[in-house]
PDB file of N, CA and C in Angstrom:
ATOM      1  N   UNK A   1      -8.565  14.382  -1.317  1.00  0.00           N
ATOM      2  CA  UNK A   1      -8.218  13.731  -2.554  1.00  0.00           C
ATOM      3  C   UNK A   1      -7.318  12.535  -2.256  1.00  0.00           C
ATOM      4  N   UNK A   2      -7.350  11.350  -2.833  1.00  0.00           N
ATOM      5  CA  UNK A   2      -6.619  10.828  -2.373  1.00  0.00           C
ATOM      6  C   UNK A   2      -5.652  10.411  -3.458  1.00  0.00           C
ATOM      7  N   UNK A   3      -4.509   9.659  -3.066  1.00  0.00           N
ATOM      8  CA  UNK A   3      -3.206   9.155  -3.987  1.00  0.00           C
ATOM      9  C   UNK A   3      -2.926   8.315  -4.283  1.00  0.00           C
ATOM     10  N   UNK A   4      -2.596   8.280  -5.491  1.00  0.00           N
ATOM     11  CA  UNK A   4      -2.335   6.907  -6.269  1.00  0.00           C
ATOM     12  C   UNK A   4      -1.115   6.533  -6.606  1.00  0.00           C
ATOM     13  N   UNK A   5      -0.886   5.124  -5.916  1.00  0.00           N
ATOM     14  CA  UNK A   5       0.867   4.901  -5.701  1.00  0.00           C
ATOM     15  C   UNK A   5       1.069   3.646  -6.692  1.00  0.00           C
ATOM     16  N   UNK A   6       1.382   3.640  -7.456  1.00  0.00           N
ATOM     17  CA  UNK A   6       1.208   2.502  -8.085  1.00  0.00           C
ATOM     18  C   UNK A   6       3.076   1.842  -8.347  1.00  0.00           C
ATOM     19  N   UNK A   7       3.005   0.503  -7.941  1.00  0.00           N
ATOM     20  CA  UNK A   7       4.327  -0.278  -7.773  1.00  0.00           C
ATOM     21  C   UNK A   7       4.575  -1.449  -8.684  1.00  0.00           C
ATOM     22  N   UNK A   8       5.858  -2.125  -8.801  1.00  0.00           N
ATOM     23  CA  UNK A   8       5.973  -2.916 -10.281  1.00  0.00           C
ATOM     24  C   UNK A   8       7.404  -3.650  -8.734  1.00  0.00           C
ATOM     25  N   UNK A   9       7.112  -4.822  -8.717  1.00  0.00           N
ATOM     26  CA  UNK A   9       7.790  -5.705  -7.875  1.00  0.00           C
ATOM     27  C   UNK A   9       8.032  -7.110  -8.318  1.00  0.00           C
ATOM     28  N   UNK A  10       9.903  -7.010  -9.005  1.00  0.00           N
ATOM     29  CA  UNK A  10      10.424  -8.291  -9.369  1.00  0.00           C
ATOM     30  C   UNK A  10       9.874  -8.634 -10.499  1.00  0.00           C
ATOM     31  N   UNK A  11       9.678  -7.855 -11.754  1.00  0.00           N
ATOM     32  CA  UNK A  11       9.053  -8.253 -12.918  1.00  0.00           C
ATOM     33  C   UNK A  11       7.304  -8.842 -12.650  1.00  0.00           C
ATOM     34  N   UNK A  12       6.461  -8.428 -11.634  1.00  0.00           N
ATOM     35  CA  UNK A  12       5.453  -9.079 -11.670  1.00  0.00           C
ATOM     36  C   UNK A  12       4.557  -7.958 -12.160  1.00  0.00           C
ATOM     37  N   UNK A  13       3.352  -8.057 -12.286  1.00  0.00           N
ATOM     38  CA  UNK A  13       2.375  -6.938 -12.849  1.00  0.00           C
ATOM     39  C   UNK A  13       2.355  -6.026 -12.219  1.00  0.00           C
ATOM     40  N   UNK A  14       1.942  -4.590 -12.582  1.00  0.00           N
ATOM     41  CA  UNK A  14       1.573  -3.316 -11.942  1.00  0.00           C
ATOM     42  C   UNK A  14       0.282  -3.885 -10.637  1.00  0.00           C
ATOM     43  N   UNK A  15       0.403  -2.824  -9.851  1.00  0.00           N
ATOM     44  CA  UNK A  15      -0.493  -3.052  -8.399  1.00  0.00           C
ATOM     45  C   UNK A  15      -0.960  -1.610  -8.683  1.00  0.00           C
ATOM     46  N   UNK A  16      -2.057  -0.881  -8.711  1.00  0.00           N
ATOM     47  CA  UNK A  16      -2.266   0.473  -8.398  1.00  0.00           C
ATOM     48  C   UNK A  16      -3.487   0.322  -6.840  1.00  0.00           C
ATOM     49  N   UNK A  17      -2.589   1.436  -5.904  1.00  0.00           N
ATOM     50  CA  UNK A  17      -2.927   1.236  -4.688  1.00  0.00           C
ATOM     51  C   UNK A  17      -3.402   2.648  -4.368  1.00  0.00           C
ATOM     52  N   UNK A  18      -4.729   3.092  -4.193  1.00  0.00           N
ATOM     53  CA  UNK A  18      -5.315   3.985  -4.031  1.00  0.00           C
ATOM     54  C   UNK A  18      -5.615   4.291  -2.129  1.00  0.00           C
ATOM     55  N   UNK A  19      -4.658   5.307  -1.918  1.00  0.00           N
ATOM     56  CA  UNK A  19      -4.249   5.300  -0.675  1.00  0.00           C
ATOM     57  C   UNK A  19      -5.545   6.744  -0.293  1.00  0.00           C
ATOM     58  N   UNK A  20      -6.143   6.726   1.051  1.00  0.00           N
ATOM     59  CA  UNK A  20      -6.890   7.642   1.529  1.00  0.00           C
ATOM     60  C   UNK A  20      -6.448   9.375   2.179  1.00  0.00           C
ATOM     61  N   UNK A  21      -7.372   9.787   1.712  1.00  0.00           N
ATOM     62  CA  UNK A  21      -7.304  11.525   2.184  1.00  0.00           C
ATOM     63  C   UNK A  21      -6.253  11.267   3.272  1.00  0.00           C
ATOM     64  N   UNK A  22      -5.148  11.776   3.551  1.00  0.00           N
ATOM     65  CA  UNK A  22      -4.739  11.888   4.885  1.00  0.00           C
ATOM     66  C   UNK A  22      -3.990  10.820   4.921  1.00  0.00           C
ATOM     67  N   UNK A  23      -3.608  10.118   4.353  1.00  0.00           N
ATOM     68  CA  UNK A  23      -2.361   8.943   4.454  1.00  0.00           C
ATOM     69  C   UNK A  23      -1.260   9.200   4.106  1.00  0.00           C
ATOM     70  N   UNK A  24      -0.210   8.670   4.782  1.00  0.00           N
ATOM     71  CA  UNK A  24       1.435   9.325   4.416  1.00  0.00           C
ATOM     72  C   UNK A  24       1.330   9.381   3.424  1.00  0.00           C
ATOM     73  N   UNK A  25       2.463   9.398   3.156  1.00  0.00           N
ATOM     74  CA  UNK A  25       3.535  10.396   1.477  1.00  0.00           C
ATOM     75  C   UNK A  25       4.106   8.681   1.418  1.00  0.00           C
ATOM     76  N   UNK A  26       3.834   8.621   0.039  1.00  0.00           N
ATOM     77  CA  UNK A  26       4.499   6.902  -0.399  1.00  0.00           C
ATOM     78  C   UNK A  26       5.805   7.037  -0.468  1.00  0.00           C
ATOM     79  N   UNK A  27       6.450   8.429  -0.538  1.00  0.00           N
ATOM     80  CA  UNK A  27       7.992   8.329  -0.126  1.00  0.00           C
ATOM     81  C   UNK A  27       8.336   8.178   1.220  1.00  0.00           C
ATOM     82  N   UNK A  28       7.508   8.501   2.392  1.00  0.00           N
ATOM     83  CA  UNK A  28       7.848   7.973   3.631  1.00  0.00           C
ATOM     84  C   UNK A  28       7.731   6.361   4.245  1.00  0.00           C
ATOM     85  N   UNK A  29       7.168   5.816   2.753  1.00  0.00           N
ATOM     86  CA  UNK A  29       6.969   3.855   3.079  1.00  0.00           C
ATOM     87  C   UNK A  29       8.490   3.298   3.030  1.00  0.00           C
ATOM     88  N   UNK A  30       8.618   3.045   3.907  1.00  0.00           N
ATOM     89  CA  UNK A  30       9.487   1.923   3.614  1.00  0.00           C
ATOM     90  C   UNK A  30       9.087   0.325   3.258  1.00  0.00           C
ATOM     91  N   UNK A  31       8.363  -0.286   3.832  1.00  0.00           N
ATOM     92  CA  UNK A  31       7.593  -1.397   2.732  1.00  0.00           C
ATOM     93  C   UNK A  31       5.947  -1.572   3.004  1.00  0.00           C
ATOM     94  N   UNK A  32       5.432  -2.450   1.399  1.00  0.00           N
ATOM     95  CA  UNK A  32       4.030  -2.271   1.130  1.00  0.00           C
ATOM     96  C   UNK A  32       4.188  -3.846   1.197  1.00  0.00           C
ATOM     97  N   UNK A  33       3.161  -4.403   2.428  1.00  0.00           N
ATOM     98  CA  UNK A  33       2.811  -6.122   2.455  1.00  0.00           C
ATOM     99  C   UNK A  33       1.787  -6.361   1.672  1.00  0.00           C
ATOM    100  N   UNK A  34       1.414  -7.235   1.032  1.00  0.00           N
ATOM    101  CA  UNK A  34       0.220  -8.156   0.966  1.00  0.00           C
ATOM    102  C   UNK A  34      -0.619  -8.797   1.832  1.00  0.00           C
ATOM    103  N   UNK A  35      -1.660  -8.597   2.267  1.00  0.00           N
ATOM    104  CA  UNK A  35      -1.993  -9.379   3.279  1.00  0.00           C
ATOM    105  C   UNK A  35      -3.082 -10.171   2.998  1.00  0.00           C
ATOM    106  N   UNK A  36      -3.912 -10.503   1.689  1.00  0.00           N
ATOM    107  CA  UNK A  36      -5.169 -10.676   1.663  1.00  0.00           C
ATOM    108  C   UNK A  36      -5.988  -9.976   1.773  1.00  0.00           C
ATOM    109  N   UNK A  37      -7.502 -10.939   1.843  1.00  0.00           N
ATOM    110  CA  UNK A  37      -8.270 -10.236   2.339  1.00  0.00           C
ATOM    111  C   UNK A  37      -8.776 -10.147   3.986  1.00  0.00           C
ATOM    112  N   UNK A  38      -8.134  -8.763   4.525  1.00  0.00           N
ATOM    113  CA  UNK A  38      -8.185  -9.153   5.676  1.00  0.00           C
ATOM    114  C   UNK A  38      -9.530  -8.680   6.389  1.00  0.00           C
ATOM    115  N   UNK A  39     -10.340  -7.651   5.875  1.00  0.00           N
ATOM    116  CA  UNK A  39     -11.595  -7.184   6.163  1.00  0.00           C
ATOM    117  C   UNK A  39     -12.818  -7.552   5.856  1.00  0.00           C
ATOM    118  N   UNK A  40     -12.403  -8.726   4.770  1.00  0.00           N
ATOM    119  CA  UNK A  40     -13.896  -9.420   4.012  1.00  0.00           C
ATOM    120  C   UNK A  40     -14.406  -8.770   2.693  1.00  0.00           C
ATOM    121  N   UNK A  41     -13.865  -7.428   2.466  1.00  0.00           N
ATOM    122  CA  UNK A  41     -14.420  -6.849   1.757  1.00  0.00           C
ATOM    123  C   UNK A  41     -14.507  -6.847   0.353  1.00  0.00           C
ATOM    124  N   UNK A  42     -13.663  -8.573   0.187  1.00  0.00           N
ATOM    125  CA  UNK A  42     -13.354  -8.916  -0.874  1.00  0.00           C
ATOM    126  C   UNK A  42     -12.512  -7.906  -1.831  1.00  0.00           C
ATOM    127  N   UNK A  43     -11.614  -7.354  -1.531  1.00  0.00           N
ATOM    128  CA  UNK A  43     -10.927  -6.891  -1.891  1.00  0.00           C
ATOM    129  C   UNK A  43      -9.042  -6.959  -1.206  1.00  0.00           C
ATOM    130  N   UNK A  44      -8.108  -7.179  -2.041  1.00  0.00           N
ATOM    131  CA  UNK A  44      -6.821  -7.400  -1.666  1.00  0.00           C
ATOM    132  C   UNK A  44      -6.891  -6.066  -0.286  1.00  0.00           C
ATOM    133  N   UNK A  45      -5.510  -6.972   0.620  1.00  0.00           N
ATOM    134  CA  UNK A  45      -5.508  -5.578   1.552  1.00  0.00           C
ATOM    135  C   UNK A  45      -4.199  -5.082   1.834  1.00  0.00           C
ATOM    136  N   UNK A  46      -3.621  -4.118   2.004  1.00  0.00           N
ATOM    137  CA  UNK A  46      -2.186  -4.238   2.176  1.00  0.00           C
ATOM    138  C   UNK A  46      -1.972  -3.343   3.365  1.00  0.00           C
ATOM    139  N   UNK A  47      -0.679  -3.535   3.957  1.00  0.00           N
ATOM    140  CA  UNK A  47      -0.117  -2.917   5.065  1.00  0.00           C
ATOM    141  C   UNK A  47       0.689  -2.116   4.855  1.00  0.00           C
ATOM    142  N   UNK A  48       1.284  -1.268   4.857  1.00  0.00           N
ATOM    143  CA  UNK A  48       2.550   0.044   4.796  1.00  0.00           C
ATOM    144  C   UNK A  48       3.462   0.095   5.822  1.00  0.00           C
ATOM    145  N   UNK A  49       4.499   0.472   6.148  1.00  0.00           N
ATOM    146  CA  UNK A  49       5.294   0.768   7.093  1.00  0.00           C
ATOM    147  C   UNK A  49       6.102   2.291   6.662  1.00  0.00           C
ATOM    148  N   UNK A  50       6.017   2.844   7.789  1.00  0.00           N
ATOM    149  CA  UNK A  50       6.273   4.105   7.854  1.00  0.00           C
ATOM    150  C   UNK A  50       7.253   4.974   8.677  1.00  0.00           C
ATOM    151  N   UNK A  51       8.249   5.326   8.698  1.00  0.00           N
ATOM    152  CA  UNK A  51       9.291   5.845   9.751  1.00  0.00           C
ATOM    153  C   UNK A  51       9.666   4.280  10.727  1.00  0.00           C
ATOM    154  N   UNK A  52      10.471   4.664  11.688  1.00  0.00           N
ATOM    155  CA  UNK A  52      11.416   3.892  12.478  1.00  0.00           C
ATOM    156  C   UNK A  52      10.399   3.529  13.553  1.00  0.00           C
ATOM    157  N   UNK A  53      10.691   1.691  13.602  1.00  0.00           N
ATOM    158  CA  UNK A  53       9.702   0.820  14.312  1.00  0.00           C
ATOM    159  C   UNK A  53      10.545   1.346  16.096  1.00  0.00           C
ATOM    160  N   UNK A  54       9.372   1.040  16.777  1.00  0.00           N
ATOM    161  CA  UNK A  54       9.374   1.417  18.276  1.00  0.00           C
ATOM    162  C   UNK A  54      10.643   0.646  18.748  1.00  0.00           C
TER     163      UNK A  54
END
């Protein structure tokens, strides 16, 4: 099943971000990027960060 994290950043519109079977806990993000479209798939793409960088 997957989860729906939906975020509200600096007064701008709602984002609902439908995260996959098996993807962290949106309380373990520390931040959600924008990146485009980075796969083509014509669809926005975003990045997550998760626990303490190497």
């Amino acid at each position: 099943m997957a989860t729906r994290l939906v975020r509200r950043s600096h007064g701008q519109a709602r984002r609902e971000i439908i995260l996959p079977t098996g993807a962290p806990s949106p309380a373990s993000m520390d931040q959600i990027v924008v990146a485009g479209d980075i796969t083509g798939d014509g669809k926005t793409d975003f990045f997550a960060r998760v626990g303490t960088p190497l």
